[in-house]
Protein backbone atom coordinates (compact mmCIF):
# COMPACT_ATOMS: atom_id res chain seq x y z
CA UNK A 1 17.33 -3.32 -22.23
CA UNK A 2 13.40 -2.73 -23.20
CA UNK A 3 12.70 -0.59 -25.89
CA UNK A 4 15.04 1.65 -27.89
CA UNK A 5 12.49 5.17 -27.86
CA UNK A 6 14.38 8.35 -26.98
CA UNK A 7 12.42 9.68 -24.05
CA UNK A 8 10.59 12.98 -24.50
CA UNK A 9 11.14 16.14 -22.26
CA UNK A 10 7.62 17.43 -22.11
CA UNK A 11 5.26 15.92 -20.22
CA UNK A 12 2.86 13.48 -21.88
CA UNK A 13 -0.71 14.15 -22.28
CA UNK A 14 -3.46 12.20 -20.93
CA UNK A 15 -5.25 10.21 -23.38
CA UNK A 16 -8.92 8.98 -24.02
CA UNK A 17 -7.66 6.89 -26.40
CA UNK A 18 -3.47 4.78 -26.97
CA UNK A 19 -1.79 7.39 -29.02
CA UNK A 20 0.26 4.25 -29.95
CA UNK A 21 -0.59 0.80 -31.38
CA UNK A 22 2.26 -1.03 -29.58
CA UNK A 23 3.87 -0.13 -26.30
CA UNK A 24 6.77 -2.01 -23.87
CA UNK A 25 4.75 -1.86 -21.03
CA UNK A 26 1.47 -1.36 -20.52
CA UNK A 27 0.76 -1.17 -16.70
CA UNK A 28 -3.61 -1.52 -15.55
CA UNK A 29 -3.93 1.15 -12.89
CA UNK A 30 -2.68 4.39 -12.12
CA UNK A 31 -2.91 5.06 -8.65
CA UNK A 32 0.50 4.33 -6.23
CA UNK A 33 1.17 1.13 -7.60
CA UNK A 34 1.10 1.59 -11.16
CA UNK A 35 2.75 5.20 -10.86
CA UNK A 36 5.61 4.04 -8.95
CA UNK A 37 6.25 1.01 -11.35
CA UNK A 38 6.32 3.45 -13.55
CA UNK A 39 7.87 5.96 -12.79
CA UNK A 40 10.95 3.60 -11.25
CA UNK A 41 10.62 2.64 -15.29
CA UNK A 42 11.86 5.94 -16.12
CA UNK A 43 14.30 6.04 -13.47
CA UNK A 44 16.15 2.97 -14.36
CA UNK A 45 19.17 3.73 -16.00
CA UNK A 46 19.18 0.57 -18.85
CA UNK A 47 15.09 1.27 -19.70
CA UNK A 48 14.76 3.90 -22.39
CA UNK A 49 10.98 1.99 -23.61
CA UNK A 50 7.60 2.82 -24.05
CA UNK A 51 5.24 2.96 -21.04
CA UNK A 52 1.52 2.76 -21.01
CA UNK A 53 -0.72 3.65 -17.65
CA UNK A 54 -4.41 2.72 -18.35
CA UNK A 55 -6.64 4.07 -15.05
CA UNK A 56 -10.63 3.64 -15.24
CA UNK A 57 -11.02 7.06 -12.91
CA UNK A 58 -8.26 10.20 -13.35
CA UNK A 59 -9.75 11.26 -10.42
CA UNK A 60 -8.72 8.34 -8.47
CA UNK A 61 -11.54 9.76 -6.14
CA UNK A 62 -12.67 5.24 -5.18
CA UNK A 63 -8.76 4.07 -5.38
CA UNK A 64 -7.67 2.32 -2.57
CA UNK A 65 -4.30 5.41 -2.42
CA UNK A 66 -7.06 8.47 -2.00
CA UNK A 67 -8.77 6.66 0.83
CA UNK A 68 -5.61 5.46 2.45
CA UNK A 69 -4.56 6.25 6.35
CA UNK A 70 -0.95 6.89 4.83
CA UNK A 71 0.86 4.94 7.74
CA UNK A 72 4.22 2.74 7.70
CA UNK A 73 5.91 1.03 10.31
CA UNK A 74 8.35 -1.80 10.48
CA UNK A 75 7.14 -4.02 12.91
CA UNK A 76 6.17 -6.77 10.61
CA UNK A 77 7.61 -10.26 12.15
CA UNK A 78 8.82 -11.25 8.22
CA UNK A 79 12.65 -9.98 7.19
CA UNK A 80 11.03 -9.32 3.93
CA UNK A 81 8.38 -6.90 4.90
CA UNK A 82 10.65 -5.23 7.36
CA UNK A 83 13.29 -4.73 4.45
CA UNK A 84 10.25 -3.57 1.91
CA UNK A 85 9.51 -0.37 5.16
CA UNK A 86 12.55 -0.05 5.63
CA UNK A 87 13.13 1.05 1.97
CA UNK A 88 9.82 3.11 1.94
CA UNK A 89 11.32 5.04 4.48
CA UNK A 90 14.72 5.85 3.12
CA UNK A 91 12.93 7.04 -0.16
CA UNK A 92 9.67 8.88 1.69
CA UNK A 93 13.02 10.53 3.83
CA UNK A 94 14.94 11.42 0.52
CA UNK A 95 12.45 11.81 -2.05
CA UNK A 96 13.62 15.10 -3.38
CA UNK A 97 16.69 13.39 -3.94
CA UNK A 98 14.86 10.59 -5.82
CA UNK A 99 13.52 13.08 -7.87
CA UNK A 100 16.57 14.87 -9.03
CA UNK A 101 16.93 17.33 -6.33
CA UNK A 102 14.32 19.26 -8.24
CA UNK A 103 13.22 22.58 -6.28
CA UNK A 104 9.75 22.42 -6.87
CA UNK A 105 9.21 19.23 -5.43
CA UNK A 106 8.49 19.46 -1.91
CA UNK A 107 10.13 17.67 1.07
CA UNK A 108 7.71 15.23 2.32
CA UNK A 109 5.63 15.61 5.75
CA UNK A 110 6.31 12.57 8.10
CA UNK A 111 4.91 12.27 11.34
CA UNK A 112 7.00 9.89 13.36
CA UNK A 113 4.64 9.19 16.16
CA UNK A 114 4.90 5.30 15.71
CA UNK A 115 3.49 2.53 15.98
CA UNK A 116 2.06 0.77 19.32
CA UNK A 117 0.92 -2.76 19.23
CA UNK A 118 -0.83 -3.59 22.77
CA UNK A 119 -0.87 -7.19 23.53
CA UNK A 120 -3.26 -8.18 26.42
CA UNK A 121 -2.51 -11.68 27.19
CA UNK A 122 0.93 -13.50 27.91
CA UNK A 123 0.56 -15.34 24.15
CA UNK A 124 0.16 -12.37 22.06
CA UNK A 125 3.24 -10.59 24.47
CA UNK A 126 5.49 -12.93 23.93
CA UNK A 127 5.02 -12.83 19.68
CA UNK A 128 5.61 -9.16 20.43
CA UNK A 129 8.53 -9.73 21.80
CA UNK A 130 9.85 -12.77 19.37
CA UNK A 131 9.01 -10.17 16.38
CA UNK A 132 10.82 -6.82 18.09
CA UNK A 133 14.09 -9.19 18.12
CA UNK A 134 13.65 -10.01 14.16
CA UNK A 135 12.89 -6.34 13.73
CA UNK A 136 16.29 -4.77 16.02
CA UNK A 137 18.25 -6.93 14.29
CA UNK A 138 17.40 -5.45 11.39
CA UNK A 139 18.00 -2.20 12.37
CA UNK A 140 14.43 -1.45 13.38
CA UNK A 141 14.43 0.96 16.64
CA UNK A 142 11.37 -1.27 17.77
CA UNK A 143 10.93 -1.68 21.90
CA UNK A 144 9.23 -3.81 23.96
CA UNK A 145 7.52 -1.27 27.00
CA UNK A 146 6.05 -2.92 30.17
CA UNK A 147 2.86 -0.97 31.65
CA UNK A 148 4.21 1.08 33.83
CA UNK A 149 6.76 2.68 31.10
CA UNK A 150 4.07 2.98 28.60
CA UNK A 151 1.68 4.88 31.67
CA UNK A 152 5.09 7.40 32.32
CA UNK A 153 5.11 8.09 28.86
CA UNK A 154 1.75 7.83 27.90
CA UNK A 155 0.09 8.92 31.00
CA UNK A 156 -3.88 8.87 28.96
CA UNK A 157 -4.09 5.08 28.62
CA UNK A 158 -5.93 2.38 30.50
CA UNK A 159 -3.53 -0.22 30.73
CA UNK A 160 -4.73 -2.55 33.72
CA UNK A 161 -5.71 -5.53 30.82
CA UNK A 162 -2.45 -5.10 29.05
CA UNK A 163 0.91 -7.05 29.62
CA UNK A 164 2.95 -5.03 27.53
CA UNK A 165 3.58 -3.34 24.08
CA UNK A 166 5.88 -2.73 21.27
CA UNK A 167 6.74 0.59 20.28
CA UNK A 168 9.17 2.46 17.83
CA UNK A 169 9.37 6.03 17.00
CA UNK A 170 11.75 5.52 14.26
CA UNK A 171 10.55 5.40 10.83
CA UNK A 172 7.17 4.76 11.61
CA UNK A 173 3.92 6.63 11.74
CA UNK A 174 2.39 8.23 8.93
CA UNK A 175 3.57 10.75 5.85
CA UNK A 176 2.13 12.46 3.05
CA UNK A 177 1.33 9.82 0.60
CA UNK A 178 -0.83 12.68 -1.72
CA UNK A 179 2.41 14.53 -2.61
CA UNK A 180 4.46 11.66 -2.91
CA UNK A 181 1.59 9.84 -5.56
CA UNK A 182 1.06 13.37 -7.39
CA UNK A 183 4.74 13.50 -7.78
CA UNK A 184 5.87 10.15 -9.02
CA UNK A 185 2.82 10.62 -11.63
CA UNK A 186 3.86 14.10 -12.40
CA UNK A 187 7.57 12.77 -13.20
CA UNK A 188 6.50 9.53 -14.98
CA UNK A 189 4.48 11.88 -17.65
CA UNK A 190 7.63 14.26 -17.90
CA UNK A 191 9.25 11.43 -18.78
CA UNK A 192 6.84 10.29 -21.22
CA UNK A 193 4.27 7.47 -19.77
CA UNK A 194 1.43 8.05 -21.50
CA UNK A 195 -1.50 7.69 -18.92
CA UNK A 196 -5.24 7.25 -20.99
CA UNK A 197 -8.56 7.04 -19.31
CA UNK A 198 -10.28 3.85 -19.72
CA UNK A 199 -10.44 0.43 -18.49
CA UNK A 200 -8.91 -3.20 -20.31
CA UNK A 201 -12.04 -4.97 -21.84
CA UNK A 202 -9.85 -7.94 -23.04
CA UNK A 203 -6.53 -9.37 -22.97
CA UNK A 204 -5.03 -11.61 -25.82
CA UNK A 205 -3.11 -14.19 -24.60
CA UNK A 206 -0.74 -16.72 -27.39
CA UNK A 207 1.60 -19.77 -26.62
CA UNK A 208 1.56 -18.13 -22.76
CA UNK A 209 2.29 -15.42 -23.31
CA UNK A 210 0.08 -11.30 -23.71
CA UNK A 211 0.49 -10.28 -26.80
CA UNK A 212 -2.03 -7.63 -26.41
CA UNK A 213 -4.80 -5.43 -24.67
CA UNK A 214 -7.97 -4.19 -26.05
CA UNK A 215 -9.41 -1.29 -24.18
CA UNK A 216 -13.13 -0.04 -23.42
CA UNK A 217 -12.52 2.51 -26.02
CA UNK A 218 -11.95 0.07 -28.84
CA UNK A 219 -7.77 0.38 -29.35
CA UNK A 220 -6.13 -3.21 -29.26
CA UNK A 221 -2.39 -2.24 -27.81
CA UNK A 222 0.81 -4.77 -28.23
CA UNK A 223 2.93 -4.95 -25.26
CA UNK A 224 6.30 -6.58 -23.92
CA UNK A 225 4.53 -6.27 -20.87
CA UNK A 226 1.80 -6.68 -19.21
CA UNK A 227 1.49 -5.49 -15.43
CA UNK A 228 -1.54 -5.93 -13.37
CA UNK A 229 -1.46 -2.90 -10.86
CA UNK A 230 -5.39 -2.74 -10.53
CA UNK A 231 -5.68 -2.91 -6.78
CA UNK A 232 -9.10 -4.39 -5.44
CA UNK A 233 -9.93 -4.81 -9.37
CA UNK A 234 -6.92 -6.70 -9.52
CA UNK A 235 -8.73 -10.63 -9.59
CA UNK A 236 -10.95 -8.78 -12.54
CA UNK A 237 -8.11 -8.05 -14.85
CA UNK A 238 -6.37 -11.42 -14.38
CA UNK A 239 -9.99 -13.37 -15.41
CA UNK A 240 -9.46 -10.93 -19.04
CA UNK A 241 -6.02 -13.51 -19.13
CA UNK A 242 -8.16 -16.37 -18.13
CA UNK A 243 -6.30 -16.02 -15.00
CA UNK A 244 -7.46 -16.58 -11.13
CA UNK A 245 -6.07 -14.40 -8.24
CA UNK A 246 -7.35 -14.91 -4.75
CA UNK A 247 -7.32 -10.98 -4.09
CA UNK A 248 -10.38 -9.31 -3.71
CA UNK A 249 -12.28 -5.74 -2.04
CA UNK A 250 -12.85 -5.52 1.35
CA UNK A 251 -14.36 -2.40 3.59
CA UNK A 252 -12.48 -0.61 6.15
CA UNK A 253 -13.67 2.04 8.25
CA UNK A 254 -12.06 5.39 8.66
CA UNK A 255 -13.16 8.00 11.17
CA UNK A 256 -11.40 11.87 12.16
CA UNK A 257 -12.81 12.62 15.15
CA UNK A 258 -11.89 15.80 18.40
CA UNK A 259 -11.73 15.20 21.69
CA UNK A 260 -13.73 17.71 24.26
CA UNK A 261 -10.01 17.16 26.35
CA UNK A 262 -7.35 16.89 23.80
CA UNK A 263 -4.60 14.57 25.13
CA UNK A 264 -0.93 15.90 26.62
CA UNK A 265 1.03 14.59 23.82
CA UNK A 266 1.12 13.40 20.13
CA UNK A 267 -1.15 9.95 20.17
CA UNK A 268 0.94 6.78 17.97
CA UNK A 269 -0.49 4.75 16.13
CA UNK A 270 -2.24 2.37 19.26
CA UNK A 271 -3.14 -1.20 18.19
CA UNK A 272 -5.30 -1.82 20.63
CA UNK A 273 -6.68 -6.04 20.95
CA UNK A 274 -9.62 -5.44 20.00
CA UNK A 275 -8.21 -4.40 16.05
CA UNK A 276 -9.37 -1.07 16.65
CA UNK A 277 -6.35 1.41 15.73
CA UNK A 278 -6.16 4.94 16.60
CA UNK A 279 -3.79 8.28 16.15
CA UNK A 280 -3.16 10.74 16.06
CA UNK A 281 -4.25 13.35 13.20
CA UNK A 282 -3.30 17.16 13.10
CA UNK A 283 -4.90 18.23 15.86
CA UNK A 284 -7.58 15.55 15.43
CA UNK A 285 -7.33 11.75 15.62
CA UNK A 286 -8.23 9.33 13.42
CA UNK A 287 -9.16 6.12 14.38
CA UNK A 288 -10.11 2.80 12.12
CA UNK A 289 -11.37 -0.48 11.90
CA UNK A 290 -12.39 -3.42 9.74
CA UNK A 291 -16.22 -4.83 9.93
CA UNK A 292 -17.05 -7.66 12.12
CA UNK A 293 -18.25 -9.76 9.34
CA UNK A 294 -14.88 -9.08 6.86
CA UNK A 295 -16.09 -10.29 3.23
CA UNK A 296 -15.32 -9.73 0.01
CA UNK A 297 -17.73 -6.68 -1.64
CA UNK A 298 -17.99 -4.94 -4.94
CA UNK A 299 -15.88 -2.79 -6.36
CA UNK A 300 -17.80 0.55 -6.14
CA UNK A 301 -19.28 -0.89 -2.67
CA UNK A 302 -18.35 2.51 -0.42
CA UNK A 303 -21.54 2.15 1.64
CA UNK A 304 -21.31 2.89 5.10
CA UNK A 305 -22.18 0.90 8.57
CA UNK A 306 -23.89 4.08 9.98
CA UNK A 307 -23.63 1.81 13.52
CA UNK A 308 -19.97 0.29 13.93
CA UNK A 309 -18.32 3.31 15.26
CA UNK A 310 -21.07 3.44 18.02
CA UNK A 311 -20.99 -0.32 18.96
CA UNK A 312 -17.28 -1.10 17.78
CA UNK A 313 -15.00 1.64 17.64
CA UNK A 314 -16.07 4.17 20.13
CA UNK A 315 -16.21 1.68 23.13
CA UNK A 316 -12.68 0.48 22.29
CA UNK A 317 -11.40 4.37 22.50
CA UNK A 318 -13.06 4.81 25.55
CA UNK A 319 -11.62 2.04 27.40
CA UNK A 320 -8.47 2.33 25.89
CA UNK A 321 -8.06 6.33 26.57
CA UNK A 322 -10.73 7.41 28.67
CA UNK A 323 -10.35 11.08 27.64
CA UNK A 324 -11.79 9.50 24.63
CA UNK A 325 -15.18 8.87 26.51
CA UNK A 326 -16.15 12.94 24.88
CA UNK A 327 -15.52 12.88 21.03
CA UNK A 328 -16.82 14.13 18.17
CA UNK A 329 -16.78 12.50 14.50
CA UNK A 330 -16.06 15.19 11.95
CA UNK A 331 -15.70 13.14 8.51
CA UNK A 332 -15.66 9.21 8.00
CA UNK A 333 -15.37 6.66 5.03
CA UNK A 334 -15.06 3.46 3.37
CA UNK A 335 -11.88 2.48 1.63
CA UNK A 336 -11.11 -1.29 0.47
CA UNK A 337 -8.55 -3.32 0.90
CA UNK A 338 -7.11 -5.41 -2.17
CA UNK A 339 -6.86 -8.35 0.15
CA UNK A 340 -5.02 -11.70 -0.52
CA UNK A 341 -7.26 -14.36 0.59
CA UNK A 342 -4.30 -17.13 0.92
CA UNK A 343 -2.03 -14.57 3.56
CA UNK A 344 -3.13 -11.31 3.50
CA UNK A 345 0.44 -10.29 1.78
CA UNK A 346 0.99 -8.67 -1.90
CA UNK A 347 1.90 -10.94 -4.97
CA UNK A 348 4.62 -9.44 -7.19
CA UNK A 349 6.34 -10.51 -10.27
CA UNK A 350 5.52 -12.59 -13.06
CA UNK A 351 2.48 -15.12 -13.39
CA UNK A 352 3.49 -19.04 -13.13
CA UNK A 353 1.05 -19.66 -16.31
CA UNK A 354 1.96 -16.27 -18.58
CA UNK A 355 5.35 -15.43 -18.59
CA UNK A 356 4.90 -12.01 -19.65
CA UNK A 357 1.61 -10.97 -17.18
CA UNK A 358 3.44 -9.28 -14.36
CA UNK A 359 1.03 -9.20 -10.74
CA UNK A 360 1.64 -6.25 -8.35
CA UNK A 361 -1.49 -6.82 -6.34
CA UNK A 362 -3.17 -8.14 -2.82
CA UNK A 363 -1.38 -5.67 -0.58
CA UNK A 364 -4.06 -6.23 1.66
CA UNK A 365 -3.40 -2.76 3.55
CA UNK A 366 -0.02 -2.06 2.67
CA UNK A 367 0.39 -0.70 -0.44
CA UNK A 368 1.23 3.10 0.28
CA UNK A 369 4.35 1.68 2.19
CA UNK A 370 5.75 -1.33 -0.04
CA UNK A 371 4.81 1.40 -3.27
CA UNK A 372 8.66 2.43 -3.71
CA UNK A 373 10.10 -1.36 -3.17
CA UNK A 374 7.51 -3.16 -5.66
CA UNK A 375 8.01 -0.12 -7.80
CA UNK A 376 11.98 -0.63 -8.27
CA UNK A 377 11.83 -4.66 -8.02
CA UNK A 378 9.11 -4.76 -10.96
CA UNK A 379 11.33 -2.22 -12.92
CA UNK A 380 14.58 -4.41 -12.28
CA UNK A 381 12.21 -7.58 -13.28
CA UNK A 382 11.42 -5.99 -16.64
CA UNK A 383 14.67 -4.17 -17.53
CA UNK A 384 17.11 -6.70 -15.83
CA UNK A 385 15.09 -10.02 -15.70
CA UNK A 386 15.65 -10.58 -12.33
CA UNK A 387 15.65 -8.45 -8.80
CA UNK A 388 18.81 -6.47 -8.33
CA UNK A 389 18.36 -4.84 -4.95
CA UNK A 390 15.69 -6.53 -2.83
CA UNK A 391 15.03 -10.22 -3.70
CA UNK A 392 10.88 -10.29 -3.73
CA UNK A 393 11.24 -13.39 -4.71
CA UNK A 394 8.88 -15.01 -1.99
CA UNK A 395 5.90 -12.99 -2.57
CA UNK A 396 5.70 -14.57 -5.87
CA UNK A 397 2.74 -16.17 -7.19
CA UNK A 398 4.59 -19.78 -6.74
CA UNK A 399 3.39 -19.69 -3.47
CA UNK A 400 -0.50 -19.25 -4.71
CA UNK A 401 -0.14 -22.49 -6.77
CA UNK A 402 1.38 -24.22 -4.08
CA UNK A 403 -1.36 -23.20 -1.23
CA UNK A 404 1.98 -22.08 0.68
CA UNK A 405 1.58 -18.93 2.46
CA UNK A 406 3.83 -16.15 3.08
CA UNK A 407 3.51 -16.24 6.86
CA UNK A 408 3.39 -12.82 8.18
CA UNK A 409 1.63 -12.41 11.81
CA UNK A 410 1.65 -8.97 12.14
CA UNK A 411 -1.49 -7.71 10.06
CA UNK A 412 -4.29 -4.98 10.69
């Protein structure tokens, strides 16, 4: 057990300044990652600590969860990552349950439309179809379609270049990730996480272990704990431990756009080769990319490519779904990826070189979707000393020392 506080009833106020000099946990970042740690903190029966959020922007306006697409899906071709969705979806499904069966929280919106992955030579076809046997054994509802079942189904696509794709309407799509986030914050500060504005200007590290964190605004905290849940700032905290981690900010491209000819039925989420994915979105659709040249940018980098839909995304639609040949951008922007340079997959749990520095980072994409499951296994890590449900052992950063990726082939 961490911590022997008695938890308050009222929610806690946010801070410009540690009301405390010492906390259990301290957690860097408040968006998804650090409110679901947190909040699984509170929801862990043997945990009864102290919990400190620090976020650089309340508004959360640049974080990585505001500009999200809010997807998940199950067709990963790793066990782990399938297990991880699957769990995402059980709690997105029951997560008035999760919290308490309270009536004012809302039942949360999912759209199951799916996922599509279109493979267009015999190669990529055939991982398709090695990864939708990993994923039915699991329990995934995943299918491989030929052409001519995807065309009876799907009657708007141009499918003459593709040899087949892989489909499931179960448990994938897209959901509201906004309620869920303002929830799981909401409950955390009932429960008495303190969240305070501000960023970590230092990090005192003793015989390998943090002893404490020293914030813009001048407090020096003691912690148990230290978690790094900083998203693309993520490799910037870690240096403050006289750490390195190989995750780092990278654009994507988001664009809502209507069609002059709206198509006869809801779009899924269509991977088409080219890496251009499209949905879709209300009555809109929303389609998205990554840049040609995919580097690592600053932090506050949200600059558009005023060209890429023209040369990139819209010729892609157009072939693809030739209704799409007539559409009409009505909003776009940048978000960033916190991407893992070694394998493009998030490292969780505790640092190889400080014991106590705990990494929830480089979710390179996926980080609305593996939110609950790195949420409860960093709780159990901290309250139990080990993972009780969902062994994330392999995403550890073991791997990072050892230049040994976590080989997952299914990534965006």
């Amino acid at each position: 057990m961490v911590g022997s506080s008695v938890r308050p009833q009222l929610a806690s106020a946010i801070t410009d300044r540690p009301s405390r000099d010492r906390y259990d946990v301290v957690i860097v970042g408040g968006a998804i990652i650090g409110s679901s740690i947190a909040w699984f903190l509170t929801d862990h029966l043997d945990f009864d600590g102290t919990v400190l959020v620090i976020e650089r922007d309340m508004s959360y306006e640049q974080s990585s969860t505001a500009r999200t697409n809010s997807c998940m899906r199950q067709q990963f071709s790793n066990p782990l990552n399938v297990e991880i969705s699957q769990f995402a979806a059980e709690f997105v499904r029951n997560f008035r349950s999760y919290m308490g069966d309270d009536p004012e929280v809302p039942e949360l919106h999912v759209n199951h439309y799916g996922y599509l992955y279109l493979a267009a030579d015999e190669a990529s076809a055939e991982m398709l179809r090695v990864n939708q046997a990993l994923q039915a054994e699991l329990g995934a509802g995943t299918r491989i379609w030929s052409p001519d079942e995807l065309s009876s189904e799907y009657p708007f696509y141009q499918l003459d270049d593709i040899v087949c794709g892989s489909h499931n309407l179960i448990d994938e799509g897209y959901f509201d990730s906004g309620t869920m986030f303002d929830w799981l914050r909401r409950k955390a500060r009932h429960r008495g996480v303190e969240y305070t504005r501000g960023s970590v200007a230092g990090i005192d590290v003793r015989n390998d272990r943090v002893v404490a964190v020293r914030t813009e605004s001048g407090a020096n905290v003691a912690c148990s704990y230290l978690v790094n849940g900083a998203g693309p700032r993520a490799s910037e905290v870690a240096a403050l431990a006289g750490l390195e981690l190989p995750v780092e900010p990278r654009k994507r491209f988001s664009f809502v756009f209507d069609a002059a000819v709206p198509l006869s039925r809801d779009l899924p989420l269509t991977v088409d080769p080219t890496g251009v994915h499209v949905r879709s979105d209300g009555r809109a659709y929303m389609a998205g990319c990554a840049p040609d040249n995919d580097v690592k940018v600053a932090a506050d980098d949200f600059a558009m490519d005023h060209d890429i839909f023209e040369s990139k995304v819209w010729p892609a639609l157009a072939h693809r779904i030739p209704a799409f040949e007539r559409i009409k951008v009505s909003s776009q922007w940048v978000g960033h990826y916190a991407h893992n340079r070694l394998d493009h997959n998030v490292v969780v749990g505790p640092h190889t070189r400080v014991e106590n520095f705990l990494l929830a980072n480089g979710f390179s994409g996926h980080g609305l979707q593996q939110s609950p499951a790195i949420g409860r296994g960093v709780a159990e890590l901290i309250v139990n000393g080990e993972y009780q449900t969902l062994d994330l052992g392999p995403l550890g950063f073991k791997r990072i020392d050892d230049g040994e990726p976590f080989v997952e082939t299914v990534i965006i």
